[in-house]
C-alpha atoms as a PDB file:
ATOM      1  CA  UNK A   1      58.829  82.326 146.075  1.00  0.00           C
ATOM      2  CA  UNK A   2      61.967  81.673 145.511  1.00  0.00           C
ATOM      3  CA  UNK A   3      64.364  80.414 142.278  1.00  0.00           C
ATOM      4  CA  UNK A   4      66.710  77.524 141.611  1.00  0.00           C
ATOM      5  CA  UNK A   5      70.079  78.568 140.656  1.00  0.00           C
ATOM      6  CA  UNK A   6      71.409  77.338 138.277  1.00  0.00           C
ATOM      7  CA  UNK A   7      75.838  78.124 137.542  1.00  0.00           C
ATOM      8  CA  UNK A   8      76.380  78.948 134.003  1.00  0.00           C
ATOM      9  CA  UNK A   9      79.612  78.113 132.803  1.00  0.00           C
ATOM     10  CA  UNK A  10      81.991  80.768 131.558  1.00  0.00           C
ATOM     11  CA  UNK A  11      82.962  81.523 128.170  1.00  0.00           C
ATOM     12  CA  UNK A  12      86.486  82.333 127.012  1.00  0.00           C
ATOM     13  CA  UNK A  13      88.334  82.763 123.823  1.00  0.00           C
ATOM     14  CA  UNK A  14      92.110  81.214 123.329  1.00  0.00           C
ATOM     15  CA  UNK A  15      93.669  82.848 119.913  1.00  0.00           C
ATOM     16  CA  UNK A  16      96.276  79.870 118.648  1.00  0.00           C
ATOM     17  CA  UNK A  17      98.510  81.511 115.762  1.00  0.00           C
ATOM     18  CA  UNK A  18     101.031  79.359 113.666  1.00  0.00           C
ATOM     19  CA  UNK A  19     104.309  81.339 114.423  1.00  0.00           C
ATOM     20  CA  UNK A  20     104.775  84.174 111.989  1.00  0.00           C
ATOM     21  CA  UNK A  21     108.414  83.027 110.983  1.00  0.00           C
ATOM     22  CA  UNK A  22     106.187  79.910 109.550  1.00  0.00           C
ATOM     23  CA  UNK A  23     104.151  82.321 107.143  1.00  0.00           C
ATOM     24  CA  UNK A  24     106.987  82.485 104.187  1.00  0.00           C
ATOM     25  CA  UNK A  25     106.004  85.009 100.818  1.00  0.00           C
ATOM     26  CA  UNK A  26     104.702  82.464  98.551  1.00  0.00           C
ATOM     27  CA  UNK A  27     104.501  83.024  94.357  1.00  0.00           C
ATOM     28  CA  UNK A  28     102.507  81.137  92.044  1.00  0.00           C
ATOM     29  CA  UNK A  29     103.119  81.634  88.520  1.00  0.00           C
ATOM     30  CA  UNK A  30     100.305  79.003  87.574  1.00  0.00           C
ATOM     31  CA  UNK A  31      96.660  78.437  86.587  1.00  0.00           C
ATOM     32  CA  UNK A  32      96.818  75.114  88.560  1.00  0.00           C
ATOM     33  CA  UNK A  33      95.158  75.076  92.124  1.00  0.00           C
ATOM     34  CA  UNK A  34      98.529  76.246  94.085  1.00  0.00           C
ATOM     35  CA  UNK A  35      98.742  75.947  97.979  1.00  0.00           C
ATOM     36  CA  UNK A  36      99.764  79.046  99.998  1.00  0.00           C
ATOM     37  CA  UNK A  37     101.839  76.551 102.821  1.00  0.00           C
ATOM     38  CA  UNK A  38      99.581  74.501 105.178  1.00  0.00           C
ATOM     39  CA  UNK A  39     100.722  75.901 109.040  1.00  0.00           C
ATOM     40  CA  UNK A  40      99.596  73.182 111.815  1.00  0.00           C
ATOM     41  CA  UNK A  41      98.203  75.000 114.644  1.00  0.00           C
ATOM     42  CA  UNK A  42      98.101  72.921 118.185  1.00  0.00           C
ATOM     43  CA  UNK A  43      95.357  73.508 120.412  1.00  0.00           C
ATOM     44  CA  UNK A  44      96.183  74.748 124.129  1.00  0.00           C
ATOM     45  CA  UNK A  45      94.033  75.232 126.369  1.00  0.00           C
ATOM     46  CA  UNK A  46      93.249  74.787 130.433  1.00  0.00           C
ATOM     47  CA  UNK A  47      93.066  71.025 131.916  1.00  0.00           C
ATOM     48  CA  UNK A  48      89.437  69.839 131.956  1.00  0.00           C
ATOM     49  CA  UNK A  49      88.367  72.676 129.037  1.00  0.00           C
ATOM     50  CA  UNK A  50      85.580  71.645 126.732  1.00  0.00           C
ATOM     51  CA  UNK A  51      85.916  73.440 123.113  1.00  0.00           C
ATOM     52  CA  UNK A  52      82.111  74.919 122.730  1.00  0.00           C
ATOM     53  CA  UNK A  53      83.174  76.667 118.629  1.00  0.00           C
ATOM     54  CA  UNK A  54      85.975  77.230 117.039  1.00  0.00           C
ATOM     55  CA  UNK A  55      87.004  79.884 113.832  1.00  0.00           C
ATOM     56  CA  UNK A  56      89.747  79.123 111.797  1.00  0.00           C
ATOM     57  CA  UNK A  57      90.688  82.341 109.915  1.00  0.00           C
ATOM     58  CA  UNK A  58      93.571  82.686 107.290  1.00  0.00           C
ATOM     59  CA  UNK A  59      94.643  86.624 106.217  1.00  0.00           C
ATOM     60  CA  UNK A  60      96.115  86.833 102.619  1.00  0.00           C
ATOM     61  CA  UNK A  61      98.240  89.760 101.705  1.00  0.00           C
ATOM     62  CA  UNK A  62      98.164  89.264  97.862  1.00  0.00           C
ATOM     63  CA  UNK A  63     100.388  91.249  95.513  1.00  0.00           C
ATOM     64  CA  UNK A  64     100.648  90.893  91.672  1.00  0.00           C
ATOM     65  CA  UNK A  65     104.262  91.010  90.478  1.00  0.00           C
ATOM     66  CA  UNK A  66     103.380  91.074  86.434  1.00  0.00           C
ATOM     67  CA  UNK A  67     101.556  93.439  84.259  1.00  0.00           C
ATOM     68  CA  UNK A  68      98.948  91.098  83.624  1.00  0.00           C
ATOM     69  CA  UNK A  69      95.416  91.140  84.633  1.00  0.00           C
ATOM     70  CA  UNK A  70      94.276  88.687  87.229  1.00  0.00           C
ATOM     71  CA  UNK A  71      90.959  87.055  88.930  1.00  0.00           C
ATOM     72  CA  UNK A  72      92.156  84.597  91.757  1.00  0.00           C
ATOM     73  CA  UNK A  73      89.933  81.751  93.045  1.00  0.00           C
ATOM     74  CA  UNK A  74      90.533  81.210  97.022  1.00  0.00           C
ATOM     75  CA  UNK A  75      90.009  77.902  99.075  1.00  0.00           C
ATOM     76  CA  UNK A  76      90.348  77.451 102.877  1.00  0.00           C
ATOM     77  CA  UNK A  77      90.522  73.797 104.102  1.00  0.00           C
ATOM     78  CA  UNK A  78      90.831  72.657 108.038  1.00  0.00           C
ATOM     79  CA  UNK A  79      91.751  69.066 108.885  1.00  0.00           C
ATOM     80  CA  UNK A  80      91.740  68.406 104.453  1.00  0.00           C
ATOM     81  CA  UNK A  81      87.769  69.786 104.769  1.00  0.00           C
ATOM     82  CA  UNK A  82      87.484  72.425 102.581  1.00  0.00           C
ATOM     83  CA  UNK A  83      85.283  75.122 104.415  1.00  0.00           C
ATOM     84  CA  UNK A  84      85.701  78.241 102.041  1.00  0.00           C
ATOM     85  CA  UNK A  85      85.719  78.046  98.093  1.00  0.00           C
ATOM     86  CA  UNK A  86      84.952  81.097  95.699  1.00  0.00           C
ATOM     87  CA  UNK A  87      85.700  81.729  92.291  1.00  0.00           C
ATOM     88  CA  UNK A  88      87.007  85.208  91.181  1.00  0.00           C
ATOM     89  CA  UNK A  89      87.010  87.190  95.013  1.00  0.00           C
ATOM     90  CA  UNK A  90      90.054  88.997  94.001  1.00  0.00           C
ATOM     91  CA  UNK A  91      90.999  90.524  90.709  1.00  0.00           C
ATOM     92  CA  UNK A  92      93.948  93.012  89.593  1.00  0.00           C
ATOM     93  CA  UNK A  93      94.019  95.159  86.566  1.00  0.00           C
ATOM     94  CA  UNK A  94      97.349  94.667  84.118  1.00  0.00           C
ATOM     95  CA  UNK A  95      99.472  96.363  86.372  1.00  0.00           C
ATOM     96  CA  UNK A  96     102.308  95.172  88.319  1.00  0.00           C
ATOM     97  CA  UNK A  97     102.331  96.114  92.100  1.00  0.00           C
ATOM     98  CA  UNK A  98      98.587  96.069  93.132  1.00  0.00           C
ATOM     99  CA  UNK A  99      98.002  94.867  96.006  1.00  0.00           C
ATOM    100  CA  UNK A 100      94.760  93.550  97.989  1.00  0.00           C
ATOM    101  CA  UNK A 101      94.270  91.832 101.455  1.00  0.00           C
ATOM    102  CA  UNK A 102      91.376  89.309 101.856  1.00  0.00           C
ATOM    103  CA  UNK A 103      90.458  87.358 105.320  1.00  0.00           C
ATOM    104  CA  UNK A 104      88.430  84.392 105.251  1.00  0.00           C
ATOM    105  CA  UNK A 105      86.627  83.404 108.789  1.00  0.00           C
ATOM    106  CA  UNK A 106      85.205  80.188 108.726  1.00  0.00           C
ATOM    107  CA  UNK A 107      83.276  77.972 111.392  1.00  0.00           C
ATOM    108  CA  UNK A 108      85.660  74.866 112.076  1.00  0.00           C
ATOM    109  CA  UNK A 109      83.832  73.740 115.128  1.00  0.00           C
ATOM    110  CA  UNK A 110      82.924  70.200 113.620  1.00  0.00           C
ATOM    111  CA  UNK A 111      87.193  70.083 112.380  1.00  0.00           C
ATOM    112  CA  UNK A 112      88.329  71.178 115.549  1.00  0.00           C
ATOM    113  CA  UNK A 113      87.092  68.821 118.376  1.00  0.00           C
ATOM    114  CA  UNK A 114      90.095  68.242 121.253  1.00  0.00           C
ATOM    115  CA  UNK A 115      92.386  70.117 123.834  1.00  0.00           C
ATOM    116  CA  UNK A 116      95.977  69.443 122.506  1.00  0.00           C
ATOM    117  CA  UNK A 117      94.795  68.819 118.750  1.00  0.00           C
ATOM    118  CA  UNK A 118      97.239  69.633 116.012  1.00  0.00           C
ATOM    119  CA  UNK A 119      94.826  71.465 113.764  1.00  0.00           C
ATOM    120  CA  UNK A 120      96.055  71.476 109.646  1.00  0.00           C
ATOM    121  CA  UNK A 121      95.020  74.495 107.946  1.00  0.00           C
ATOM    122  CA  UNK A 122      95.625  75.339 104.400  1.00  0.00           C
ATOM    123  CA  UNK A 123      94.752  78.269 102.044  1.00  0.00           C
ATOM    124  CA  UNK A 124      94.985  77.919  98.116  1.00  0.00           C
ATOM    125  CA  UNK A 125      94.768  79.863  95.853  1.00  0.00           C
ATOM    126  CA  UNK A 126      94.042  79.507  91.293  1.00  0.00           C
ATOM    127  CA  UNK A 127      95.148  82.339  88.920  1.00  0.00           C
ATOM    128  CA  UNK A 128      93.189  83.000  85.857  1.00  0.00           C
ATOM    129  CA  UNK A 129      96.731  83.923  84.049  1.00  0.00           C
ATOM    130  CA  UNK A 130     100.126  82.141  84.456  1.00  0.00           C
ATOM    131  CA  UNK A 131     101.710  84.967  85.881  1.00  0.00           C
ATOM    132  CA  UNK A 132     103.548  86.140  89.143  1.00  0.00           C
ATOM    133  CA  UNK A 133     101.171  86.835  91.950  1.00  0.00           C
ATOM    134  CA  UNK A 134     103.211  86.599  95.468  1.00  0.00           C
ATOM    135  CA  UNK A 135     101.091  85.813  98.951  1.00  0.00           C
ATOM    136  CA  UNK A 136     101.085  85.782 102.185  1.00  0.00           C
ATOM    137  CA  UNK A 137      98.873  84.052 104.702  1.00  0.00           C
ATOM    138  CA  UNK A 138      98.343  84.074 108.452  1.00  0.00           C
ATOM    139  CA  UNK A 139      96.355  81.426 110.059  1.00  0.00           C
ATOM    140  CA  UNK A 140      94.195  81.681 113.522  1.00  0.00           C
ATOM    141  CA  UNK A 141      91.979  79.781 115.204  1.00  0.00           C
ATOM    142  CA  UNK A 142      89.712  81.690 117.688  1.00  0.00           C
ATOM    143  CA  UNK A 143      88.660  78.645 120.204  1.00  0.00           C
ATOM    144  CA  UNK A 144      85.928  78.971 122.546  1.00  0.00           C
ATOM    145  CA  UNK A 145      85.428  76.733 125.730  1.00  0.00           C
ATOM    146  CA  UNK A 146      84.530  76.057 129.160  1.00  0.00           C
ATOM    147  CA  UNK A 147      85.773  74.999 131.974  1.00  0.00           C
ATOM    148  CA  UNK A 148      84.734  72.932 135.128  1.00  0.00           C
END
């Protein structure tokens, strides 16, 4: 007896980074929706590639600068789509100096759709208190694909 064979395509991951000199400390000082600096991110991969899933993934260093208490709403949006929203996922006692880290990984597949695609991504952020809270995001996509 024998088997058709059958080639199955390869898998790979490309990690695209906006550059880190384009991740700048950013304060908000409001209890308005406040955006931590969109980054555009340009897809590169091989000739003939086919994307298969792509993450987008955005790590906030947060820091409050005041002596007031905090809760801080974040938002992740790819291509204007907002893919993350939560109320109240960080919060700070009234003390000046504390300081968290939160990553949001989010499926952009449906955002992200061609090889050479400049990809908009764009964290925000809403303070409960109109005080100094400083951030500091990094942006990723992890791309998937195939090729031949």
């Amino acid at each position: 007896m024998s088997f058709p064979t059958k080639r199955v395509p390869e898998v790979r991951v490309e990690v695209e980074q906006a550059a880190p000199a384009e991740n700048p400390v950013v304060e908000a000082n409001t209890t308005n929706e406040t955006s931590l600096g969109a980054k555009d991110i340009t897809v590169s991969l091989p000739t003939g590639a086919t994307i298969r899933s792509v993450v987008a993934l955005a790590r906030i260093s947060i820091m409050n600068n005041a002596a007031t208490a905090q809760k801080i709403d974040l938002k992740l949006k790819v291509e204007g789509v907002t893919l993350f929203s939560q109320l109240d996922v960080v919060g700070f006692p009234a003390a000046e100096g504390l300081s968290a880290g939160y990553v949001i990984a989010e499926d952009a597949s449906d955002e992200v759709t061609a090889v050479g695609q400049v990809v908009t991504v764009e964290a925000l952020a809403t303070l409960s208190a109109a005080a100094a809270v400083r951030f500091q995001v990094e942006y990723f996509l992890f791309v998937s694909y195939t090729t031949g």
